[in-house]
PDB file of N, CA and C in Angstrom:
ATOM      1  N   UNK A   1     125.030  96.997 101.557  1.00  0.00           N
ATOM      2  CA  UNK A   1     124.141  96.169 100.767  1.00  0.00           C
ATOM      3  C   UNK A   1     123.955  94.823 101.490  1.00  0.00           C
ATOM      4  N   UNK A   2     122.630  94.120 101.629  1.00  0.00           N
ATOM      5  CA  UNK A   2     122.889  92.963 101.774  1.00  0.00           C
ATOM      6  C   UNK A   2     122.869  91.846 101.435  1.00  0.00           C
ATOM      7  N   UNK A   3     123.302  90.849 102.190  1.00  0.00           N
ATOM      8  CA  UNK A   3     123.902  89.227 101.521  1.00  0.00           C
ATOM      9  C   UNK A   3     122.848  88.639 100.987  1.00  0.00           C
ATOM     10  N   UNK A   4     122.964  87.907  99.982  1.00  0.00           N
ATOM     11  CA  UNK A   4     122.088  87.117  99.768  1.00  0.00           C
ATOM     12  C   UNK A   4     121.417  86.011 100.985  1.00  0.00           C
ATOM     13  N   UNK A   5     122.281  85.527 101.433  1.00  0.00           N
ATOM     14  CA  UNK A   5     121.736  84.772 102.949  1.00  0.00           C
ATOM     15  C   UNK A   5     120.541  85.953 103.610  1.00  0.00           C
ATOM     16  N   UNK A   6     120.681  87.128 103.790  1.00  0.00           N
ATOM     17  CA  UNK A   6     120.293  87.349 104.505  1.00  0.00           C
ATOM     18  C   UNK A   6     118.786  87.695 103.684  1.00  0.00           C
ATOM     19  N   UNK A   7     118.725  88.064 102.220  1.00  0.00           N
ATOM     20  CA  UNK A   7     117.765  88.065 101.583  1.00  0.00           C
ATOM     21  C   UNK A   7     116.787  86.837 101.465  1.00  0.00           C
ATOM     22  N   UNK A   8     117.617  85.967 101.321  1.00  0.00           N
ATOM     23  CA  UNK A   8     117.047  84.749 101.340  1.00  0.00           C
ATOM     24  C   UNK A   8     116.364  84.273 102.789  1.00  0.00           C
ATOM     25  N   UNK A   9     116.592  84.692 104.045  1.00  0.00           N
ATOM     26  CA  UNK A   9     116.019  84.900 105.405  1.00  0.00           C
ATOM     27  C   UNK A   9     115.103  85.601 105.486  1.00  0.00           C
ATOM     28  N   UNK A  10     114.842  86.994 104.750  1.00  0.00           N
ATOM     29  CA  UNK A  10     114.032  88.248 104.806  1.00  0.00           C
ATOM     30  C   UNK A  10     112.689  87.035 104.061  1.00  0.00           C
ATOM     31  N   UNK A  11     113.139  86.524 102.789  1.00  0.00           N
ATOM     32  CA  UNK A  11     111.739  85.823 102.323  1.00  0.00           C
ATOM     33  C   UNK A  11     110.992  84.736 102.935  1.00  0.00           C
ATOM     34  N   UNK A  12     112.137  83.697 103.506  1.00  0.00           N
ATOM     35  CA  UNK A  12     110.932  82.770 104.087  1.00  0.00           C
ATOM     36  C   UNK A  12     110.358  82.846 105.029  1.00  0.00           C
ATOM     37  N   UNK A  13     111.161  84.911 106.289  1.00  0.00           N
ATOM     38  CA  UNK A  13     110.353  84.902 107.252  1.00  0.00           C
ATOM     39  C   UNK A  13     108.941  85.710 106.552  1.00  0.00           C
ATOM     40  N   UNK A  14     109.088  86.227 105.485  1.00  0.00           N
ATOM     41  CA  UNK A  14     108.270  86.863 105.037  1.00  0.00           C
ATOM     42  C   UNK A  14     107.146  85.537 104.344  1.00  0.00           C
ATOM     43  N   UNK A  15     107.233  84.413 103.443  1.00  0.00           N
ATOM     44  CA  UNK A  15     106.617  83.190 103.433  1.00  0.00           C
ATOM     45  C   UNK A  15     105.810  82.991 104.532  1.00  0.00           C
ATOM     46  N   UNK A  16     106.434  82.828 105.770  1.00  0.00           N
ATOM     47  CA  UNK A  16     106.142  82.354 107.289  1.00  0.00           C
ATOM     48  C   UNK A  16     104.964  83.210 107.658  1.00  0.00           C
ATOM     49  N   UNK A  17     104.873  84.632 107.368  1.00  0.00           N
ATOM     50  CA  UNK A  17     103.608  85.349 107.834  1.00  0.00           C
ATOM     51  C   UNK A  17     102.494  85.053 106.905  1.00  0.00           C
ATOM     52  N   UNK A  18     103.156  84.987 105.476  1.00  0.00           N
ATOM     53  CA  UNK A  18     102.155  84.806 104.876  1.00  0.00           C
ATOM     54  C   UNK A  18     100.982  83.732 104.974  1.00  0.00           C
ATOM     55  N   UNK A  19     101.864  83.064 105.542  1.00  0.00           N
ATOM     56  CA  UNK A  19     101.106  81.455 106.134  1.00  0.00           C
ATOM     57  C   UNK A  19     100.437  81.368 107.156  1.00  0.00           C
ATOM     58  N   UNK A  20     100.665  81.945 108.498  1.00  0.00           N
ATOM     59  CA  UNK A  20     100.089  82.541 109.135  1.00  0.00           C
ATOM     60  C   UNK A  20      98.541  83.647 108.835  1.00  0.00           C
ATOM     61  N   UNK A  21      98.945  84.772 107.827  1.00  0.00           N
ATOM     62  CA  UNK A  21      97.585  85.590 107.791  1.00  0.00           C
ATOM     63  C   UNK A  21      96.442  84.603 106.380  1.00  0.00           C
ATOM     64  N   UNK A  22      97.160  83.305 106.218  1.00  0.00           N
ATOM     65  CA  UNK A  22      96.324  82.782 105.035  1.00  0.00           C
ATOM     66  C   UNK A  22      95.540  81.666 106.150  1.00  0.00           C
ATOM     67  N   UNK A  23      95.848  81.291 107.275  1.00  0.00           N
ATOM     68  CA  UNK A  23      95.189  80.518 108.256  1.00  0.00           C
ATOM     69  C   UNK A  23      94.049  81.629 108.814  1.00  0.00           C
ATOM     70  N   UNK A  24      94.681  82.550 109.323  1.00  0.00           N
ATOM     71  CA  UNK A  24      93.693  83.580 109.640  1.00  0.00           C
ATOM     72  C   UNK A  24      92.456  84.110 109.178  1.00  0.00           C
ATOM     73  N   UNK A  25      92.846  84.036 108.049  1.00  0.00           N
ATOM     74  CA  UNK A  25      91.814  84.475 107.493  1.00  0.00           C
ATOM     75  C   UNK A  25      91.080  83.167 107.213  1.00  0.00           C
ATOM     76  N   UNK A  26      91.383  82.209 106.832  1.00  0.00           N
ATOM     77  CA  UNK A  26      90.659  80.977 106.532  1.00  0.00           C
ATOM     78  C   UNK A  26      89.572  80.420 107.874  1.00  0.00           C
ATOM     79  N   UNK A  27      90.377  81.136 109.217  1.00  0.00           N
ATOM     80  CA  UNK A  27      89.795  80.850 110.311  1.00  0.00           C
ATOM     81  C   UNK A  27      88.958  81.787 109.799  1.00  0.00           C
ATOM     82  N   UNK A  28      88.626  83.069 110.201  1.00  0.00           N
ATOM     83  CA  UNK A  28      87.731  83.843 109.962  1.00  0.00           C
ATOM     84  C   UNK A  28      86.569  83.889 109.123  1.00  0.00           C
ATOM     85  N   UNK A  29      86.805  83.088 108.091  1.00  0.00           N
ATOM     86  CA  UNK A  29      85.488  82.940 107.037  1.00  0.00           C
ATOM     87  C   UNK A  29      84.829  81.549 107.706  1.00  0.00           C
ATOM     88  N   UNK A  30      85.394  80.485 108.249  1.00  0.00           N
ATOM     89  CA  UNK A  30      84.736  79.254 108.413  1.00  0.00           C
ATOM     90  C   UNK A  30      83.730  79.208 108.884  1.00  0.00           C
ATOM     91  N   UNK A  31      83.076  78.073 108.753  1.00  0.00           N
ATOM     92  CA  UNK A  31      81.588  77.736 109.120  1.00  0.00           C
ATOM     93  C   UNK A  31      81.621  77.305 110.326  1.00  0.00           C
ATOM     94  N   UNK A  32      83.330  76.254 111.090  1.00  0.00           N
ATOM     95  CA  UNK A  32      83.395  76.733 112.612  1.00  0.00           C
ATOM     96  C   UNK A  32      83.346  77.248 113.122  1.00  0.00           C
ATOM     97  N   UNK A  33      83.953  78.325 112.709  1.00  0.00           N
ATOM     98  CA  UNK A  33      84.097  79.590 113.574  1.00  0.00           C
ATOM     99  C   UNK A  33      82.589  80.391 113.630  1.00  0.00           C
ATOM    100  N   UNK A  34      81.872  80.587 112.515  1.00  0.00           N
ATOM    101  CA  UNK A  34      80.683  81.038 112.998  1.00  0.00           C
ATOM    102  C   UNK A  34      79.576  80.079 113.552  1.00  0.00           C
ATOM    103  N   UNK A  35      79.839  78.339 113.175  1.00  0.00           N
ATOM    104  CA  UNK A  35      79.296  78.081 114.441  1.00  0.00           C
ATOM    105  C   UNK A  35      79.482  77.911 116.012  1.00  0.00           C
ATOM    106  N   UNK A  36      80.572  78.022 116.448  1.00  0.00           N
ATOM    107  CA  UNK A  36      81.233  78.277 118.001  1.00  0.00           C
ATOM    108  C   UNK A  36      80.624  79.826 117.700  1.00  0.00           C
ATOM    109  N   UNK A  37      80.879  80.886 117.387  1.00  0.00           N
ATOM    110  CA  UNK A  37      79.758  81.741 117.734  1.00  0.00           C
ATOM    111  C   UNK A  37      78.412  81.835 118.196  1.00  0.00           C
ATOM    112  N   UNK A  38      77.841  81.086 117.006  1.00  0.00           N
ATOM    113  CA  UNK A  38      76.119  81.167 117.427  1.00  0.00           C
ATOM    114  C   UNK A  38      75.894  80.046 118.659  1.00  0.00           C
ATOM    115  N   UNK A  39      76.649  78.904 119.086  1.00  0.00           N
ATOM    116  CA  UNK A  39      76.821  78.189 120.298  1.00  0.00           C
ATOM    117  C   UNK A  39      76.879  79.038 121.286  1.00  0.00           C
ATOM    118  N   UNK A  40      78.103  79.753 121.292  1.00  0.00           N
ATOM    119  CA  UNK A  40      78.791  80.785 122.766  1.00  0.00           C
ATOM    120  C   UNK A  40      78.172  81.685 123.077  1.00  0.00           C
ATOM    121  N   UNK A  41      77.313  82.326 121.761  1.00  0.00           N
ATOM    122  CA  UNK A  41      76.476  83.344 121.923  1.00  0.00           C
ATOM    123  C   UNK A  41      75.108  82.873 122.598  1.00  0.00           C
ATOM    124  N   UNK A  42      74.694  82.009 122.277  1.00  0.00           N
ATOM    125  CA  UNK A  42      73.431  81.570 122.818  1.00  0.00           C
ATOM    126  C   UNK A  42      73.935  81.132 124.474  1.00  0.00           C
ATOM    127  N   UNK A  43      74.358  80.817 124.861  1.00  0.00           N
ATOM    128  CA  UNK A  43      74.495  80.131 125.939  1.00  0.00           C
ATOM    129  C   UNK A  43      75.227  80.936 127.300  1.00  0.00           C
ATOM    130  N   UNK A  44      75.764  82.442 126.382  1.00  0.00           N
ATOM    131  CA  UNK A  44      75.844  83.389 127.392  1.00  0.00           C
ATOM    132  C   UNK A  44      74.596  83.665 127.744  1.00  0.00           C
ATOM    133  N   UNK A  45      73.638  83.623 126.531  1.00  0.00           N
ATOM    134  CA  UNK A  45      72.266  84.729 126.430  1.00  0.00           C
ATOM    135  C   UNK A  45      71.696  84.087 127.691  1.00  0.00           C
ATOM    136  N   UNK A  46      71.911  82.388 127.091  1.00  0.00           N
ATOM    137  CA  UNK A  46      71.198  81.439 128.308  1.00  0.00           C
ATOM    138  C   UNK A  46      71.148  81.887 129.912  1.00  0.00           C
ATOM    139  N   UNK A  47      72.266  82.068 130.160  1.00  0.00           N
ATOM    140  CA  UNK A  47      73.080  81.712 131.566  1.00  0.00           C
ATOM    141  C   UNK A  47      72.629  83.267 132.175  1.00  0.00           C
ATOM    142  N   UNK A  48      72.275  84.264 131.148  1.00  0.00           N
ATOM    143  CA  UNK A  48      72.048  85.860 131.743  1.00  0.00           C
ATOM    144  C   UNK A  48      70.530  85.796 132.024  1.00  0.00           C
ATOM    145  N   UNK A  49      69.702  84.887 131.368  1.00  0.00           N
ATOM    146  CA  UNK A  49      68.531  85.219 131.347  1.00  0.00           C
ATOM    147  C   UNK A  49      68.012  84.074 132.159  1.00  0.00           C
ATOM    148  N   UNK A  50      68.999  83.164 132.874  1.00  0.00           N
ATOM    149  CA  UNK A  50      68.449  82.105 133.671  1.00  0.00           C
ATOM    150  C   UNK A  50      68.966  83.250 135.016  1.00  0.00           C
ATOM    151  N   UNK A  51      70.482  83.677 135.460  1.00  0.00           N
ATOM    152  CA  UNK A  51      70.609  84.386 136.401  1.00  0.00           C
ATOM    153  C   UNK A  51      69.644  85.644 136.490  1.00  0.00           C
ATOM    154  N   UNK A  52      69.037  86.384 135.515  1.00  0.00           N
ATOM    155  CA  UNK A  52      67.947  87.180 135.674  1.00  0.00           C
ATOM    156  C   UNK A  52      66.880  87.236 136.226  1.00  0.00           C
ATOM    157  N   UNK A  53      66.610  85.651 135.894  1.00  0.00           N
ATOM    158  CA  UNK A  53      65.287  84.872 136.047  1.00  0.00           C
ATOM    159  C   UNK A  53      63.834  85.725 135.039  1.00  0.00           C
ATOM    160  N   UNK A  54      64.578  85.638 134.434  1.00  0.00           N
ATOM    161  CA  UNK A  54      63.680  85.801 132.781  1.00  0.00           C
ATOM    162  C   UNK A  54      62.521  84.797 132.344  1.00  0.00           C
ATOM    163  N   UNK A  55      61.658  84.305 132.362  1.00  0.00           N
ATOM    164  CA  UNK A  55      60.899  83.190 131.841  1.00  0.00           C
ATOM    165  C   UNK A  55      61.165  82.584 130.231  1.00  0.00           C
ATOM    166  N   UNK A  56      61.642  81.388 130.305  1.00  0.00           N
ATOM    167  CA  UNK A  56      61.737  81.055 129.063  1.00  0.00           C
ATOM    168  C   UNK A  56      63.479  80.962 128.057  1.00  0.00           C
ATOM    169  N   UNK A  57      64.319  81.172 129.778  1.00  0.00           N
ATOM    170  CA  UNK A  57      65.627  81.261 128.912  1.00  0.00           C
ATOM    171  C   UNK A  57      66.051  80.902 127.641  1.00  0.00           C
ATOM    172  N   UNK A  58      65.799  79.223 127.384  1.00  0.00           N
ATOM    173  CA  UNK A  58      66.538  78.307 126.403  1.00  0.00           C
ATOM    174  C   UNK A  58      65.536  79.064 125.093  1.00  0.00           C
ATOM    175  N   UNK A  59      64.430  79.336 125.261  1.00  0.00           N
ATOM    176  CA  UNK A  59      63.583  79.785 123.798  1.00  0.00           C
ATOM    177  C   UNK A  59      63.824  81.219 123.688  1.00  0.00           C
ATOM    178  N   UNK A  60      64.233  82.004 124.572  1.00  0.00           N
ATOM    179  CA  UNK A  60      63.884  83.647 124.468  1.00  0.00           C
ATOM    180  C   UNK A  60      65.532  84.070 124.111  1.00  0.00           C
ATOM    181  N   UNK A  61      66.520  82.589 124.445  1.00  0.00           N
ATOM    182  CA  UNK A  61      67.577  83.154 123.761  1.00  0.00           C
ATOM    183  C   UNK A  61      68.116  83.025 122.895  1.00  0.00           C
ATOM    184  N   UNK A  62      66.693  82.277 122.094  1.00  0.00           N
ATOM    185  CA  UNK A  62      67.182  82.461 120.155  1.00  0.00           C
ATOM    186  C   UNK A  62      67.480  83.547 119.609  1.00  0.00           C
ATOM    187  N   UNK A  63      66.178  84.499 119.763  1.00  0.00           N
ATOM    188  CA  UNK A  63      66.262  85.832 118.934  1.00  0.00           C
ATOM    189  C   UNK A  63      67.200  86.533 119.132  1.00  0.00           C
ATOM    190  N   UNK A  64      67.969  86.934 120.379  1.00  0.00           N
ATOM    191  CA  UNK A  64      69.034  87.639 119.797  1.00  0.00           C
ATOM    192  C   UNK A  64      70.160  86.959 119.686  1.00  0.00           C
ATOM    193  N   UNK A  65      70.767  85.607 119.596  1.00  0.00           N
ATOM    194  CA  UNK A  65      71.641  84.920 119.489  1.00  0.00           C
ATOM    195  C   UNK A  65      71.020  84.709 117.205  1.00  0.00           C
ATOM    196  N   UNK A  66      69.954  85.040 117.023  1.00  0.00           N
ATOM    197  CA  UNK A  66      70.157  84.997 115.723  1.00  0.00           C
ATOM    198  C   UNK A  66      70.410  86.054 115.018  1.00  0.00           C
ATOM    199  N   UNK A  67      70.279  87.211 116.508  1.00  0.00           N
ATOM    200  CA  UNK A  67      70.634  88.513 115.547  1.00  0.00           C
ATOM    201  C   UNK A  67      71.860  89.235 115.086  1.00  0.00           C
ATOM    202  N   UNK A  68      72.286  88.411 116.303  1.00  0.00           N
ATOM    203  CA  UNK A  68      74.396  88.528 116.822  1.00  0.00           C
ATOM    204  C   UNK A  68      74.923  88.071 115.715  1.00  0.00           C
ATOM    205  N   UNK A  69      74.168  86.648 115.722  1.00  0.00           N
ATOM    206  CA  UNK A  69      74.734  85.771 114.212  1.00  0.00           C
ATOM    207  C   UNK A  69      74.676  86.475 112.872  1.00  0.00           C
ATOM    208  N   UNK A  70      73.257  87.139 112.781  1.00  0.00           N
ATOM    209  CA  UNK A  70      72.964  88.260 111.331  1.00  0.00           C
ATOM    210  C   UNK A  70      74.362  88.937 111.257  1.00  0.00           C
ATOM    211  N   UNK A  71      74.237  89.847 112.341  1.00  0.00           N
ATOM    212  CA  UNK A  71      74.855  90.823 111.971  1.00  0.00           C
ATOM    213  C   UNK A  71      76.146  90.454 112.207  1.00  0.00           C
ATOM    214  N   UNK A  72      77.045  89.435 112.472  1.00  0.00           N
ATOM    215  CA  UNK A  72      78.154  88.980 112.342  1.00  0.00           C
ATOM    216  C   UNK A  72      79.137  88.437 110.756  1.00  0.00           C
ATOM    217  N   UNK A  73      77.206  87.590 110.378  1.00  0.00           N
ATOM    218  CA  UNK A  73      77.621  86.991 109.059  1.00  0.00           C
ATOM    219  C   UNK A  73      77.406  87.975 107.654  1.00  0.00           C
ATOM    220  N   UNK A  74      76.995  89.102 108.295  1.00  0.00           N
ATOM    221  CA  UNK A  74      76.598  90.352 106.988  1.00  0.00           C
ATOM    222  C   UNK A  74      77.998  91.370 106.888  1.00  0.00           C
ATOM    223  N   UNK A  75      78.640  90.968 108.031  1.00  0.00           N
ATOM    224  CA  UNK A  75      79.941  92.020 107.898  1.00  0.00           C
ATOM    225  C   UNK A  75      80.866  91.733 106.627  1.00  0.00           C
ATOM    226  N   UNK A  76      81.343  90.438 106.068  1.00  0.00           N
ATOM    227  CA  UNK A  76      81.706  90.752 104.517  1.00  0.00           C
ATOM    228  C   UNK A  76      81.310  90.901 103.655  1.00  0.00           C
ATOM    229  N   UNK A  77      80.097  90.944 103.520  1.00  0.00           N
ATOM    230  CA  UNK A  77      79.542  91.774 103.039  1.00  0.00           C
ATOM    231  C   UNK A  77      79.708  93.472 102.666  1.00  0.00           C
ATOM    232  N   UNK A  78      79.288  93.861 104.312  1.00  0.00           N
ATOM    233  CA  UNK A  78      79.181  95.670 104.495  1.00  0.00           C
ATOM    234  C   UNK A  78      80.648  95.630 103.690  1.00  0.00           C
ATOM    235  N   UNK A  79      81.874  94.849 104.348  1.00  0.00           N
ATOM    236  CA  UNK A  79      83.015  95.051 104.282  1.00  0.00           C
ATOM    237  C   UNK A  79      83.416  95.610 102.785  1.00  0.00           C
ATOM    238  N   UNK A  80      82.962  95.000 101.754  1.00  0.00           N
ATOM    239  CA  UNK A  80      82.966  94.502 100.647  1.00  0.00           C
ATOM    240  C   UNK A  80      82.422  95.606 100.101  1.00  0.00           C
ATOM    241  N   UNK A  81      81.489  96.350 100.376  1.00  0.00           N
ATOM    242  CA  UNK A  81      81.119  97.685  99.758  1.00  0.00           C
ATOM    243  C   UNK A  81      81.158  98.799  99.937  1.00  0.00           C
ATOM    244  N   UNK A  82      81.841  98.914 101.528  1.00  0.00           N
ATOM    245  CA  UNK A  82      83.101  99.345 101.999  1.00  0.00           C
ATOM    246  C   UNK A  82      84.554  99.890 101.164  1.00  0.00           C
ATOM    247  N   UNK A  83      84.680  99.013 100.997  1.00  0.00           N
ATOM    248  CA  UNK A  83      86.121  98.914 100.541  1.00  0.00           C
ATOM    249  C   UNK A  83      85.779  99.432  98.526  1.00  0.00           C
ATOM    250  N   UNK A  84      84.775  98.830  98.039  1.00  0.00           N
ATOM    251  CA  UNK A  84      84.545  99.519  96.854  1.00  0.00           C
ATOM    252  C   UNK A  84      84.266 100.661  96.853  1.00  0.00           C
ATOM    253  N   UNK A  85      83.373 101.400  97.786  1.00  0.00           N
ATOM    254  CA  UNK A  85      83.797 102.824  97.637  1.00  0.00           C
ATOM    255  C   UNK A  85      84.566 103.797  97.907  1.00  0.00           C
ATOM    256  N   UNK A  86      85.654 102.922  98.424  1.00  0.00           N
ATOM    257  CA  UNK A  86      86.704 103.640  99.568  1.00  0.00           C
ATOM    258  C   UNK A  86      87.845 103.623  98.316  1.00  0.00           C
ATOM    259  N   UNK A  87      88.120 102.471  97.375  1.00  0.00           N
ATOM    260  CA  UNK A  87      88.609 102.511  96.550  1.00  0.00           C
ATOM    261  C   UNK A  87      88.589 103.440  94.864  1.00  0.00           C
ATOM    262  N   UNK A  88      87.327 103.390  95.342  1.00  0.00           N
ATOM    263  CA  UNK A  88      86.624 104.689  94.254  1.00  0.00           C
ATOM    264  C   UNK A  88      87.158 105.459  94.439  1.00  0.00           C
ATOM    265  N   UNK A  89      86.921 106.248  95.753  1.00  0.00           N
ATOM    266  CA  UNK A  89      87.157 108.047  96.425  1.00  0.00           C
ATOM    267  C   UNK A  89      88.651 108.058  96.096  1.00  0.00           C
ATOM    268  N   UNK A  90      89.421 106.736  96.100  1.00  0.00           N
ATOM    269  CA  UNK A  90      91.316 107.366  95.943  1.00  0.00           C
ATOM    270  C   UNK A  90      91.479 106.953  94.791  1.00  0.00           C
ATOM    271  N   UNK A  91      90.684 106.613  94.078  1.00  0.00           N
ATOM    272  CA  UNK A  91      90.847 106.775  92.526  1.00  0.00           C
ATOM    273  C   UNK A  91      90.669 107.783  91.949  1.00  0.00           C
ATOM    274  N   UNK A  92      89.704 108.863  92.418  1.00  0.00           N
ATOM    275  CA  UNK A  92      89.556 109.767  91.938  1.00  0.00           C
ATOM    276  C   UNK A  92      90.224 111.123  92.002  1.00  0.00           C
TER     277      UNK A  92
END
């Protein structure tokens, strides 16, 4: 059986993650984080379509730097109705 010490160790390393996946996720929803996306994303687009020699880099690499962004910021979404029907099917 074990010690209370050692129970009492098991929780605050267990506290400790929790703190950890509550940053994580807090990173993950922010409005930083998806704006350093739509930044990084555009400015790869930039740098491919200037080394291409594409006409029009800085304007032609809105559209898909807004589409990266769409479909980045719609994923909790999908996620979300996802998971409701996934929760359905093992309910049943």
């Amino acid at each position: 059986m074990t010690s209370t010490e050692e129970l009492k160790k098991e929780i605050k390393e267990i506290q400790a993650r929790n703190k950890r996946v509550e940053a994580d996720k807090a990173w993950e929803m922010s409005w930083s984080r998806k704006l350093l996306i739509l930044l990084l994303t555009y400015f790869v687009i930039v740098i491919f379509f200037l080394i291409a020699k594409l006409g029009n880099a800085f304007v032609n690499a809105i559209v898909p730097t807004i589409g990266f962004v769409f479909s980045t910021l719609s994923m909790p979404f999908f996620k979300n109705v996802w998971l409701k029907k996934h929760r359905q099917k093992k309910s049943l």
